[in-house]
N, C-alpha and C. Protein backbone atom coordinates (compact mmCIF):
# COMPACT_ATOMS: atom_id res chain seq x y z
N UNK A 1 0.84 -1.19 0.00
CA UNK A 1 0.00 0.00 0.00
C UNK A 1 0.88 1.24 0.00
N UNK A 2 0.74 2.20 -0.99
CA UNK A 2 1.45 3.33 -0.87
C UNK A 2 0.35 4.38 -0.02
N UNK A 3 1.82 5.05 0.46
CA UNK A 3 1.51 6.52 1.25
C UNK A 3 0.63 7.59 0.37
N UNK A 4 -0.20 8.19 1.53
CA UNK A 4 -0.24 9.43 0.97
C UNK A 4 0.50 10.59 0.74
N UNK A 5 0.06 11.11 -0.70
CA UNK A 5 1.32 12.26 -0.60
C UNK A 5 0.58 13.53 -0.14
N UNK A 6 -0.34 13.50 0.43
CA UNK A 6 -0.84 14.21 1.30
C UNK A 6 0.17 14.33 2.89
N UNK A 7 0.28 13.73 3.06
CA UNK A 7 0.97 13.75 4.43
C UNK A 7 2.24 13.46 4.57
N UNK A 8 3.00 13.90 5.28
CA UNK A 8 4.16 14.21 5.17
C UNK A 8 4.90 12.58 6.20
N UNK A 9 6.13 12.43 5.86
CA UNK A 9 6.55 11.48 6.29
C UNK A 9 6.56 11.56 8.33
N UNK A 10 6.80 12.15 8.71
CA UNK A 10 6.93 12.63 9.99
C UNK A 10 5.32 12.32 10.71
N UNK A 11 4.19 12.47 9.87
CA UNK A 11 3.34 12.15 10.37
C UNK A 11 2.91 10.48 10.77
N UNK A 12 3.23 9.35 9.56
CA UNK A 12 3.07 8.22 9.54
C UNK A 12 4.41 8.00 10.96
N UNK A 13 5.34 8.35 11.04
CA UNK A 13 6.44 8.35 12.34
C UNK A 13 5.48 8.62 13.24
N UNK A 14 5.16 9.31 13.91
CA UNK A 14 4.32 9.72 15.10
C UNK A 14 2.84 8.71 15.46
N UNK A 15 2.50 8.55 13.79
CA UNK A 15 1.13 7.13 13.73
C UNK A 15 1.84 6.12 14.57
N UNK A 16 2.68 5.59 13.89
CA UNK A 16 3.43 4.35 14.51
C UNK A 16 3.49 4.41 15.71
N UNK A 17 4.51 5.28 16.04
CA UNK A 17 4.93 5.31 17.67
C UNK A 17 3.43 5.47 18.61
N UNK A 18 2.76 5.92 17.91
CA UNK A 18 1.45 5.83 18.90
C UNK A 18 0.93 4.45 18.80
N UNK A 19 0.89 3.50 17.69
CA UNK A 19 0.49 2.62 17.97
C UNK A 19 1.44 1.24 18.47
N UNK A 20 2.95 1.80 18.49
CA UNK A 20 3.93 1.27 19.52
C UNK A 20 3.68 1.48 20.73
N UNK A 21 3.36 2.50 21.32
CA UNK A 21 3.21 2.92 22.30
C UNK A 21 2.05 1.63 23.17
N UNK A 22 0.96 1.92 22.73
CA UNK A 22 -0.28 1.97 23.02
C UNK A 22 -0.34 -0.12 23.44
N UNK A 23 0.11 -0.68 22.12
CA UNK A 23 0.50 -2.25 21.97
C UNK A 23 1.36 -2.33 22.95
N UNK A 24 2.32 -1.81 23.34
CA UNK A 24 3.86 -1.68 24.09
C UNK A 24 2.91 -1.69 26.13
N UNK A 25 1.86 -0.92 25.62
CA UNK A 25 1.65 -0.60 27.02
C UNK A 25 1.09 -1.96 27.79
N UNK A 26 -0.20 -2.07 26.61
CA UNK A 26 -0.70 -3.14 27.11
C UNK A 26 -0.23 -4.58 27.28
N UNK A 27 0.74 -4.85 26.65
CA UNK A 27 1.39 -6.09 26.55
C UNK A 27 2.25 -6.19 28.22
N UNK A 28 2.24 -4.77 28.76
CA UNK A 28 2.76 -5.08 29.98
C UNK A 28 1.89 -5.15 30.83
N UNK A 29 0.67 -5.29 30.55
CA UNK A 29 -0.39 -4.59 31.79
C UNK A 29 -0.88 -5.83 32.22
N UNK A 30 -1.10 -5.94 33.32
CA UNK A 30 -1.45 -7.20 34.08
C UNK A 30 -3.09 -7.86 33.36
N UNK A 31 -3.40 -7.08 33.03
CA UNK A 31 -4.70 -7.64 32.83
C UNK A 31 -4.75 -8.26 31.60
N UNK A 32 -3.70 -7.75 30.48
CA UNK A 32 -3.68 -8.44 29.08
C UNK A 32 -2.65 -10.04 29.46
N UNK A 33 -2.03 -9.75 30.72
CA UNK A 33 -1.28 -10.89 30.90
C UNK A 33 -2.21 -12.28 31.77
N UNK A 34 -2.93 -11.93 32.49
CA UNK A 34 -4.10 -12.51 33.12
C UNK A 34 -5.28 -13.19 31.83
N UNK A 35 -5.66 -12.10 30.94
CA UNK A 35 -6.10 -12.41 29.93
C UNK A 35 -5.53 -13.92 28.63
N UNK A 36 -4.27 -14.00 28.21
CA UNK A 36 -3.59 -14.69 27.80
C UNK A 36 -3.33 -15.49 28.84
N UNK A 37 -3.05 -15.83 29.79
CA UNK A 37 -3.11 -17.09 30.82
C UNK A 37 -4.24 -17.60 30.97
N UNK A 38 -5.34 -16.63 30.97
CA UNK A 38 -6.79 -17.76 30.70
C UNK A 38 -6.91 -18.59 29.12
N UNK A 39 -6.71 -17.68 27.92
CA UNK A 39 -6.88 -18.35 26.77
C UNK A 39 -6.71 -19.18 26.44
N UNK A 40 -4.90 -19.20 27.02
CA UNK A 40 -3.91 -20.76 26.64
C UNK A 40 -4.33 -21.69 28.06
N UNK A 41 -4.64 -21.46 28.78
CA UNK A 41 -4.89 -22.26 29.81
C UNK A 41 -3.97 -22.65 30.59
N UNK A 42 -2.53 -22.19 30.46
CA UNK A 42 -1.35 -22.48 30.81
C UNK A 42 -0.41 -21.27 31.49
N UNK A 43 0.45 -21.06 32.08
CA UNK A 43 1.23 -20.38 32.73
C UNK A 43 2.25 -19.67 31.88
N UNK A 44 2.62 -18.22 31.84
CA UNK A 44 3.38 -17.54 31.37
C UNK A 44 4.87 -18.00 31.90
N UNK A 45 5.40 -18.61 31.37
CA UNK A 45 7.13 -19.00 31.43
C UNK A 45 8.07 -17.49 30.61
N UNK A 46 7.23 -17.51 29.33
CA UNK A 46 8.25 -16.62 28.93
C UNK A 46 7.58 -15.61 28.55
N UNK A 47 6.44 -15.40 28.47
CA UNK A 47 5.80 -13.71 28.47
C UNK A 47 6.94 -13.12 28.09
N UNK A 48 8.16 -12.36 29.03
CA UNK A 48 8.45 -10.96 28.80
C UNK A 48 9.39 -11.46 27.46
N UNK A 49 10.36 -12.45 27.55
CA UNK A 49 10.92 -12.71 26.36
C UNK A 49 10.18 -12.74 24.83
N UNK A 50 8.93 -12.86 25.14
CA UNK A 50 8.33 -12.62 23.98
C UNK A 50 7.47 -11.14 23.92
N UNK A 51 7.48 -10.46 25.25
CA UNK A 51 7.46 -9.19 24.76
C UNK A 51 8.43 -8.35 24.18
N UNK A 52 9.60 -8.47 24.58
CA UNK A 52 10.73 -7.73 24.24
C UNK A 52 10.86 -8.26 22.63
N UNK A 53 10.62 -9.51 22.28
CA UNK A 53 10.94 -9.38 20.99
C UNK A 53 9.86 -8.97 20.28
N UNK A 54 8.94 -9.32 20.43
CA UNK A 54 7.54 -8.10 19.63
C UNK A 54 7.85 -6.59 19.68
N UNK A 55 8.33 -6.30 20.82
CA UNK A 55 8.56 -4.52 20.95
C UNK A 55 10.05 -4.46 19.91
N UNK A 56 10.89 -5.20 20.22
CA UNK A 56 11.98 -4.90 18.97
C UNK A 56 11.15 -4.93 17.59
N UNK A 57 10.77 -6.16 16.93
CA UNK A 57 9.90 -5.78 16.05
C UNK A 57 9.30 -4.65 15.36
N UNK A 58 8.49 -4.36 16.59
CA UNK A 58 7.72 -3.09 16.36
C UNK A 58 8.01 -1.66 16.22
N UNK A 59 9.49 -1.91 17.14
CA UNK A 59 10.00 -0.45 17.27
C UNK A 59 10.77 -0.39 15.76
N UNK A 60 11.30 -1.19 15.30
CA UNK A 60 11.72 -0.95 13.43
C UNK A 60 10.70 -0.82 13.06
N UNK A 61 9.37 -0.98 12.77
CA UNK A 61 8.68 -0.63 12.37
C UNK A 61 8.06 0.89 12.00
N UNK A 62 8.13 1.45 13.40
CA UNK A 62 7.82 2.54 13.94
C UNK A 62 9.79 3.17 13.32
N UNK A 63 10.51 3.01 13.19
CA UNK A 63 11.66 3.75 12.74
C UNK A 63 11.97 3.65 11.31
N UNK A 64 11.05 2.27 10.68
CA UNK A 64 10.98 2.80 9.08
C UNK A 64 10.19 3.31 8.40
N UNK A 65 9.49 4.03 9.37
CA UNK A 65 8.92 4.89 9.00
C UNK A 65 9.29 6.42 8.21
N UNK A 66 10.59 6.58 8.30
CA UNK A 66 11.09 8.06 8.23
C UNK A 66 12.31 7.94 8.11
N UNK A 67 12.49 7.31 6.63
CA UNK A 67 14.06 6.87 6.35
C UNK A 67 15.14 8.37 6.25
N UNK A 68 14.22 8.96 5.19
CA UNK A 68 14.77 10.50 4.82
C UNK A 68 14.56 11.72 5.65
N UNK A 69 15.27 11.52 6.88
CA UNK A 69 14.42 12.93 7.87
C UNK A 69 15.71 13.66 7.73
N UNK A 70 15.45 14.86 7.82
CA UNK A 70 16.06 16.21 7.55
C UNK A 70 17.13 16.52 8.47
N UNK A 71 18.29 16.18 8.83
CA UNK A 71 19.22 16.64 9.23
C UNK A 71 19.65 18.43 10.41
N UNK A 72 19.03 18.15 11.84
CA UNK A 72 18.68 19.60 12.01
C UNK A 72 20.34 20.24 12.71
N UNK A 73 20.89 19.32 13.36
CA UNK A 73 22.56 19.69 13.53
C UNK A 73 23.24 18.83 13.60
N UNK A 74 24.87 18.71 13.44
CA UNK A 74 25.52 18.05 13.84
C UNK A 74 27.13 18.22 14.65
N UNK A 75 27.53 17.76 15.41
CA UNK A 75 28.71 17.73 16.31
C UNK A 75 29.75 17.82 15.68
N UNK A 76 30.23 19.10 15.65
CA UNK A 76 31.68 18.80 14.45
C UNK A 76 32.82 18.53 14.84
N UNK A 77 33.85 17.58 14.53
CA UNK A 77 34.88 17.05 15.31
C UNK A 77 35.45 16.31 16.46
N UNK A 78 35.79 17.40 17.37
CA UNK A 78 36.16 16.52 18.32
C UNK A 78 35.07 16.57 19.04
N UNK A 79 33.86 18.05 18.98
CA UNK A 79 32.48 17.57 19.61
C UNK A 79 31.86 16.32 19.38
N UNK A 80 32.39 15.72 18.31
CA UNK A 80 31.46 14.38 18.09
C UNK A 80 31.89 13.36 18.69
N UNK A 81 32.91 13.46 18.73
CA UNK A 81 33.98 12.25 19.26
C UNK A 81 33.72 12.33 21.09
N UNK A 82 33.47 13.35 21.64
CA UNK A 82 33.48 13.75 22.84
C UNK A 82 31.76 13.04 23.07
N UNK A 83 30.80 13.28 22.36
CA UNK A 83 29.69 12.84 22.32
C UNK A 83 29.15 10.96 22.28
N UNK A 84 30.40 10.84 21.46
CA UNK A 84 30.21 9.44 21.48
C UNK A 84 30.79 8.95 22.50
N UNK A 85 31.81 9.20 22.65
CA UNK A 85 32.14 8.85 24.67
C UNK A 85 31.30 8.81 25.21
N UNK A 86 30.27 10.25 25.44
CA UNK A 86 29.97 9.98 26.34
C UNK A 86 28.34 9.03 26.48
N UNK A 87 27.75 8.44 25.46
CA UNK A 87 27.29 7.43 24.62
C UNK A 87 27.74 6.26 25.21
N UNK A 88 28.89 6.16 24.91
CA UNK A 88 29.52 4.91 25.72
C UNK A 88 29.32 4.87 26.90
N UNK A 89 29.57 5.59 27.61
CA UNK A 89 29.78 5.43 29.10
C UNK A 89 28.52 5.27 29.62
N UNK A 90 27.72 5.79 28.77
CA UNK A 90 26.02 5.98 29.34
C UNK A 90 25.95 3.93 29.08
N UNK A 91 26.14 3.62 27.77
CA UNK A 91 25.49 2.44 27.60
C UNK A 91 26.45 1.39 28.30
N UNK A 92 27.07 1.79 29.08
CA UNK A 92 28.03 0.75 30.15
C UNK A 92 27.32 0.95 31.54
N UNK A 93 26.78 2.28 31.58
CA UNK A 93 25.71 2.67 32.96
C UNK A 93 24.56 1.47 32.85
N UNK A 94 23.84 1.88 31.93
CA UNK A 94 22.83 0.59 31.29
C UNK A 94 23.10 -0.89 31.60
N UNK A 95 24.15 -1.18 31.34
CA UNK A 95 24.30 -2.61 31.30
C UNK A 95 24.45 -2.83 33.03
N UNK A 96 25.27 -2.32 33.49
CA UNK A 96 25.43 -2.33 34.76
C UNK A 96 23.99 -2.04 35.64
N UNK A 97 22.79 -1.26 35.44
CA UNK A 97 21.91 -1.22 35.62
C UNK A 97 21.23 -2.95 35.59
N UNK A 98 21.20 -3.44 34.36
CA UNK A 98 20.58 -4.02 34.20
C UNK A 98 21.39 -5.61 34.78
N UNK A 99 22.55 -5.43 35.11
CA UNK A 99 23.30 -6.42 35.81
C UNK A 99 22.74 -6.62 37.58
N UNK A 100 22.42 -5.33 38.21
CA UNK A 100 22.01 -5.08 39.10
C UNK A 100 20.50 -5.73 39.43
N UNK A 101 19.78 -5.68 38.43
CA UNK A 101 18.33 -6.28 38.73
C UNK A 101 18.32 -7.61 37.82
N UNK A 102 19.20 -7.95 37.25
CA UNK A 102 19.31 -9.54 36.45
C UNK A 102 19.10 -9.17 34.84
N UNK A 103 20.06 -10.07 34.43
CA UNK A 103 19.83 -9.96 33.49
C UNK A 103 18.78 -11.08 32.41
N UNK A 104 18.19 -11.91 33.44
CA UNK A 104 17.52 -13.42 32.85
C UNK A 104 16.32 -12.46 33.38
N UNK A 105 16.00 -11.88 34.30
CA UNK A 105 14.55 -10.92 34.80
C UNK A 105 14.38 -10.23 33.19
N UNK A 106 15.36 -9.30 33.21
CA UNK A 106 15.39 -8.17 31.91
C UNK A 106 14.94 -8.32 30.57
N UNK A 107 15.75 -9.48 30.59
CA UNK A 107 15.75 -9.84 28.90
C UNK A 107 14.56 -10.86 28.71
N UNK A 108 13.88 -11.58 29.77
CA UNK A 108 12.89 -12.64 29.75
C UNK A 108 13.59 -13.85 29.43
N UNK A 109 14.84 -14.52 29.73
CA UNK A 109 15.08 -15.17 29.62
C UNK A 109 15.00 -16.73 30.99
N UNK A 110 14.49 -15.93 32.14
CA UNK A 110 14.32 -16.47 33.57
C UNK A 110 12.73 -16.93 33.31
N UNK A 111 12.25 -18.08 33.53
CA UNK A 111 10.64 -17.90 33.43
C UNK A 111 10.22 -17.09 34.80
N UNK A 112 9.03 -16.71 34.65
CA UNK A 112 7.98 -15.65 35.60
C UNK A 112 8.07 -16.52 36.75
N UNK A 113 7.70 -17.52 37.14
CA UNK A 113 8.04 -17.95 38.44
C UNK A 113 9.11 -17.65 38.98
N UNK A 114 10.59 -17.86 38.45
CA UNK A 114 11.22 -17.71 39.19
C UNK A 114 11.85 -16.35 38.97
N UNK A 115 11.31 -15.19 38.16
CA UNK A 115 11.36 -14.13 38.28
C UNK A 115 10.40 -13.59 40.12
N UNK A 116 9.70 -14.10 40.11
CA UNK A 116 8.40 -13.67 41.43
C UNK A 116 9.26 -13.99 42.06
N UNK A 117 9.80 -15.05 42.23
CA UNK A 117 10.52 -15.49 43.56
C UNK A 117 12.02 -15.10 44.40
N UNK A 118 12.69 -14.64 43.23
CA UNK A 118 13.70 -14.10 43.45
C UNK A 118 14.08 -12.32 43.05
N UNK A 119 12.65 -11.78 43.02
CA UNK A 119 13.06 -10.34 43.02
C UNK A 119 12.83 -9.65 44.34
N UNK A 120 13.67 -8.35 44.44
CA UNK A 120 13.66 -7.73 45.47
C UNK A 120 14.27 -6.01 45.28
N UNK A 121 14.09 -5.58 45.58
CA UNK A 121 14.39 -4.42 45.85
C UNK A 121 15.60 -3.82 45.75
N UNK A 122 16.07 -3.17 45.05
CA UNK A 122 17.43 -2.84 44.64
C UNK A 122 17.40 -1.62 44.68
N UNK A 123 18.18 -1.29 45.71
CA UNK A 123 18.62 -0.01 46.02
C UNK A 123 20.21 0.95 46.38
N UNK A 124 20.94 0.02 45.74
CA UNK A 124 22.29 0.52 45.78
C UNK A 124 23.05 0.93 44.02
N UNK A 125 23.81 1.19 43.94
CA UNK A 125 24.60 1.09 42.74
C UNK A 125 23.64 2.75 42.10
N UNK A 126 23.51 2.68 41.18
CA UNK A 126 22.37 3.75 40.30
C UNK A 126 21.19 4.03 41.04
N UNK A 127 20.97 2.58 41.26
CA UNK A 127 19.10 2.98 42.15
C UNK A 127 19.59 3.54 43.56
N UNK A 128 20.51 4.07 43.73
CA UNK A 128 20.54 4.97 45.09
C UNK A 128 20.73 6.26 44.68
N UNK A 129 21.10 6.77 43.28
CA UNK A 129 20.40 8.03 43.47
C UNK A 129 19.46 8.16 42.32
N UNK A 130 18.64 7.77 41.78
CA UNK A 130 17.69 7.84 41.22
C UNK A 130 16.58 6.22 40.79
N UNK A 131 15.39 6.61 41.12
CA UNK A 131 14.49 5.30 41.20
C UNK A 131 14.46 4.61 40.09
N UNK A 132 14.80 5.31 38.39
CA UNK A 132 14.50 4.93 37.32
C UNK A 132 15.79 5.04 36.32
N UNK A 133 16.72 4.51 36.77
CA UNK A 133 17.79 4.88 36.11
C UNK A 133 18.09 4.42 34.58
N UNK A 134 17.44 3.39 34.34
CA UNK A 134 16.76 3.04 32.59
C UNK A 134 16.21 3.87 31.98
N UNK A 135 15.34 4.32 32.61
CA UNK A 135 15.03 5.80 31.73
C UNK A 135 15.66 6.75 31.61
N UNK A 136 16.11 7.11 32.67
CA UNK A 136 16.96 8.75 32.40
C UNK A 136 18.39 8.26 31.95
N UNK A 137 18.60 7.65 31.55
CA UNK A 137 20.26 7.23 31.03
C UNK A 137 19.58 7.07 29.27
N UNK A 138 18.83 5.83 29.23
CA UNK A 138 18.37 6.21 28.05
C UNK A 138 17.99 7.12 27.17
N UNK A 139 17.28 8.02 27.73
CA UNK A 139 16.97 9.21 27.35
C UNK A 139 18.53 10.16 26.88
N UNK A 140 18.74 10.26 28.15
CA UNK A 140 19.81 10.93 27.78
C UNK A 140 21.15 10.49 26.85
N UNK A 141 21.58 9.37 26.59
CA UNK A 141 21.75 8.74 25.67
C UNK A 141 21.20 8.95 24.26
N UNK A 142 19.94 9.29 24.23
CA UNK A 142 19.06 9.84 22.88
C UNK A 142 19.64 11.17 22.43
N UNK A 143 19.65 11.95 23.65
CA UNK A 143 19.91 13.26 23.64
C UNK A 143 21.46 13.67 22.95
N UNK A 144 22.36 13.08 23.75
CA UNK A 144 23.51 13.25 23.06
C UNK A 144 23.64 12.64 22.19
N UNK A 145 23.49 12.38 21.13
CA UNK A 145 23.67 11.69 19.87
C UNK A 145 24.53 13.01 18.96
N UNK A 146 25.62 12.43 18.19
CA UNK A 146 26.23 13.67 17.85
C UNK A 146 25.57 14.53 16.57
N UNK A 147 24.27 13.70 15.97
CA UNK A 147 23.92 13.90 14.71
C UNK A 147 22.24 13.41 14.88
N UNK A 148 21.67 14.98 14.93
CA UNK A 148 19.98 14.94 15.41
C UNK A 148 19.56 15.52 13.91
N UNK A 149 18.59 14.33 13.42
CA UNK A 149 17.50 14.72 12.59
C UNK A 149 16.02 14.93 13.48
N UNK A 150 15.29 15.54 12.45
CA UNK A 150 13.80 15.69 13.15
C UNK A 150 13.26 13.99 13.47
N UNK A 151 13.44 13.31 12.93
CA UNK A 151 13.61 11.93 13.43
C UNK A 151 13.37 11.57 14.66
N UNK A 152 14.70 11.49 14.89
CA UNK A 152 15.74 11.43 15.85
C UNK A 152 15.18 12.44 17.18
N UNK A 153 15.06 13.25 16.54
CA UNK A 153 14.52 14.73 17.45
C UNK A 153 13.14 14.30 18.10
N UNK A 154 12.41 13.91 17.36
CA UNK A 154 10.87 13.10 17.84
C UNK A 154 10.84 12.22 18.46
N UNK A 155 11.58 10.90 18.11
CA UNK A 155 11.71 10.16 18.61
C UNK A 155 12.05 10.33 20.40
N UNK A 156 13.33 11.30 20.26
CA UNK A 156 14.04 11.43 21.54
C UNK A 156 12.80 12.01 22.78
N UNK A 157 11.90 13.16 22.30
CA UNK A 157 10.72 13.73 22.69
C UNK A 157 9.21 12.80 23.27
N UNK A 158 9.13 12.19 22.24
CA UNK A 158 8.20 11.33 22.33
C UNK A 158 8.36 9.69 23.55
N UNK A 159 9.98 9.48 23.48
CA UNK A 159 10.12 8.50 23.84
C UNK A 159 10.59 9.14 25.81
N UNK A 160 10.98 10.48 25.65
CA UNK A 160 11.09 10.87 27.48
C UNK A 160 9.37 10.75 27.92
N UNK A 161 8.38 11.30 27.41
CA UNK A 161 7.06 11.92 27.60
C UNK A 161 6.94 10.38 28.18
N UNK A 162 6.93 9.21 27.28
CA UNK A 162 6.60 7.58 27.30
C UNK A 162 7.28 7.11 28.65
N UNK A 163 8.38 7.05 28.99
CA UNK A 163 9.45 6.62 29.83
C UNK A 163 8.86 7.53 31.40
N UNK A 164 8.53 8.94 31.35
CA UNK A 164 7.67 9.33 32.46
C UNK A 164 6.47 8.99 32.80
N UNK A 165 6.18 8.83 31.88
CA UNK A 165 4.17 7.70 31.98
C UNK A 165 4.88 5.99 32.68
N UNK A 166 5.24 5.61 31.76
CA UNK A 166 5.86 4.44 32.17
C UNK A 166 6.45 3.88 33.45
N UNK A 167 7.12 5.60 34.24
CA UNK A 167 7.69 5.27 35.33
C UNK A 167 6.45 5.58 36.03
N UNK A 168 5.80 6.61 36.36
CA UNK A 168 4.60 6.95 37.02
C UNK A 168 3.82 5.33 37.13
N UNK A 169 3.85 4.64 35.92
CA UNK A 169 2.60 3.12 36.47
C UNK A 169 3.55 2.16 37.02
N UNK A 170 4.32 2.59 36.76
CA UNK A 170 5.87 1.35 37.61
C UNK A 170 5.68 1.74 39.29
N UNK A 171 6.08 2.86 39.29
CA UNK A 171 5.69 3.21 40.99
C UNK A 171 4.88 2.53 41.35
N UNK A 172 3.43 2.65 40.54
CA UNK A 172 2.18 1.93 41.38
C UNK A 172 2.21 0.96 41.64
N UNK A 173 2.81 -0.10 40.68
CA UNK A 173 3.26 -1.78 41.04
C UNK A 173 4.24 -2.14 41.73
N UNK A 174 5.57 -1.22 41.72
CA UNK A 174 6.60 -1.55 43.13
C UNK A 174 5.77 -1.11 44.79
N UNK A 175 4.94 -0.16 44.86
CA UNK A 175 4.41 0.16 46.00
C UNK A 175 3.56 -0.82 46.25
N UNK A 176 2.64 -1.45 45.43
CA UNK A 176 2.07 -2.93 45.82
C UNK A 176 2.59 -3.73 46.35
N UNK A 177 4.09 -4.31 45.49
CA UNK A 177 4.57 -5.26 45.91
C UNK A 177 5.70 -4.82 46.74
N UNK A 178 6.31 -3.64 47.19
CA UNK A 178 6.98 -3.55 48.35
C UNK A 178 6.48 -2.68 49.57
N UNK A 179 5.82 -2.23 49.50
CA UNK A 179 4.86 -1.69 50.21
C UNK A 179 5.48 -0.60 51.45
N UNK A 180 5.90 -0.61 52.11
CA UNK A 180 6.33 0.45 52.85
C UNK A 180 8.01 0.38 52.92
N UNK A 181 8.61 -0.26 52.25
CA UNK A 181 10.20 -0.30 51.96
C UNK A 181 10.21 0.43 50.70
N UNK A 182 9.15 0.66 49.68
CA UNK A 182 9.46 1.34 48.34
C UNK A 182 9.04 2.62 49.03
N UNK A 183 8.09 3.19 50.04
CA UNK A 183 7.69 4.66 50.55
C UNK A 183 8.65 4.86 51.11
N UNK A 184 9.61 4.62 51.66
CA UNK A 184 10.81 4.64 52.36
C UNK A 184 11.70 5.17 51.23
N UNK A 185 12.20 4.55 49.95
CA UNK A 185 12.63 4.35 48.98
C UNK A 185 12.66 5.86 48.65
N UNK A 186 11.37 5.69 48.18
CA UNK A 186 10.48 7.49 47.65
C UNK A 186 10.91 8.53 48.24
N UNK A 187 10.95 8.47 49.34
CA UNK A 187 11.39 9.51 50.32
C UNK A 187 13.09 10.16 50.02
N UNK A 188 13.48 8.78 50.00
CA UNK A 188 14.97 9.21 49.78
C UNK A 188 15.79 9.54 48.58
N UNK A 189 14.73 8.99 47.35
CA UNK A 189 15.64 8.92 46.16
C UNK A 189 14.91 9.94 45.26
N UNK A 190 15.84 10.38 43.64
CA UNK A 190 14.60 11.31 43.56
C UNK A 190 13.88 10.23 42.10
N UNK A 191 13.09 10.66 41.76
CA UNK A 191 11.97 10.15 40.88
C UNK A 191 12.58 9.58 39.45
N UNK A 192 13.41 11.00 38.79
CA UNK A 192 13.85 10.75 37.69
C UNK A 192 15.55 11.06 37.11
N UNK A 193 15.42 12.26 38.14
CA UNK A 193 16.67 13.33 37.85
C UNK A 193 17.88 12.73 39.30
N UNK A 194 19.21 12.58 38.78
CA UNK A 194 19.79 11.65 39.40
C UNK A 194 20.19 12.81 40.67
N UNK A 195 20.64 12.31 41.43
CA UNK A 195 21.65 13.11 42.41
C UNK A 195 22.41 12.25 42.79
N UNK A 196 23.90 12.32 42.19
CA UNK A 196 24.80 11.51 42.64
C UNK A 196 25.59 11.72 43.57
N UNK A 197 24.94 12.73 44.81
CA UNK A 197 25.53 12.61 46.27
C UNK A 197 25.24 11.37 47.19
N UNK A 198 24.44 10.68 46.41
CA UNK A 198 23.62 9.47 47.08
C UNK A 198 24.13 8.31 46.53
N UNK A 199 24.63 8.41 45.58
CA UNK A 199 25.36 7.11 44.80
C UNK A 199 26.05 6.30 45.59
N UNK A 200 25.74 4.80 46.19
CA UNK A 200 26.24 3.91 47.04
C UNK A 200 26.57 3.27 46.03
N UNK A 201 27.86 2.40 46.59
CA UNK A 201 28.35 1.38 45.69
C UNK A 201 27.18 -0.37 46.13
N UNK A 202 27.23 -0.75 44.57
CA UNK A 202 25.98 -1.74 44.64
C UNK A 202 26.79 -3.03 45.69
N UNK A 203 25.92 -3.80 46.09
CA UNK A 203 26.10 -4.91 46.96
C UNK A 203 26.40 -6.14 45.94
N UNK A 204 27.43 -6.92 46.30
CA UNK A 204 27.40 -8.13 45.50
C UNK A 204 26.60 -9.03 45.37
N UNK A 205 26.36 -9.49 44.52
CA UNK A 205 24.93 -10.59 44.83
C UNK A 205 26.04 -11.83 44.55
């Protein structure tokens, strides 16, 4: 099916991501997961592993959307080089993040049982000074990129707005399940924006 040439490429970008978004949300939401455990009649083992690869999927989808986007600046020289450092260092924060809460939890490679059974509360390393440190590293990671198209530029916009919704319904489910150790938590750490006067070194597991 071809496009309209009524509408500009940037618009079908923004279609997508809304309907990334929207698929993305519900596939995490307890009730579409409750829902699919009644259908199949059987127990979610690998749910998230098969969410994460539907959301990869989807998110090329939603990015071929807007092969030719317009070029709005770029990092010249050693600004770029300085940019991609610091790129790196962000996506070594990440991994280490995600070393911290497992990486068989993360990737869905642990089935859901023994994800339930062995999670807990992590509050040292990154998560001591900020509650959501996947998001705001990511993000910011978006941000410095040495070479922003309107793309790129949307994407980066669209995907902080998502990542603050996202953390806002995350709260609600860690306060369920930790219940007055995550209000404790709250109190001390901040929401999104790091303060690394608080930065404890993580505990070995």
């Amino acid at each position: 099916m071809q496009r309209s040439s009524l509408l500009p490429d940037y618009t079908f970008f923004l279609i997508r991501f809304m309907i990334f978004a929207i698929i993305h949300s519900l596939l995490a939401s307890k009730l579409v997961k409750n829902w699919v455990t009644v259908l199949t009649g059987r127990e979610l083992r690998f749910y998230r592993l098969s969410y994460n690869l539907i959301s990869f999927v989807m998110f090329g989808w939603v990015m071929a959307a807007y092969r030719n986007s317009p070029v709005l600046y770029y990092a010249p020289g050693a600004w770029s080089l300085a940019l991609y450092l610091a790129q790196l260092m962000i996506v070594l924060i990440l991994f280490n993040c995600m070393h911290q809460t497992g990486w068989g939890a993360f990737l869905g490679i642990k089935p859901l049982p023994a994800i339930k059974t062995s999670e807990q509360l992590v509050a040292t390393g990154w998560y001591s000074c900020v509650r959501h440190p996947l998001y705001f590293f990511s993000v910011l990671f978006m941000v410095l990129n040495p070479v922003m198209t309107l793309q790129w530029l949307m994407l980066t916009i669209f995907t902080a707005i998502y990542f603050t919704a996202g953390a806002l319904i995350e709260e609600h489910r860690l306060l369920a399940q930790f219940g007055h150790r995550y209000r404790c938590y709250q109190k001390n750490v901040p929401f999104i924006i790091p303060n690394l006067k608080k930065l404890k070194k993580p505990t070995n597991a």
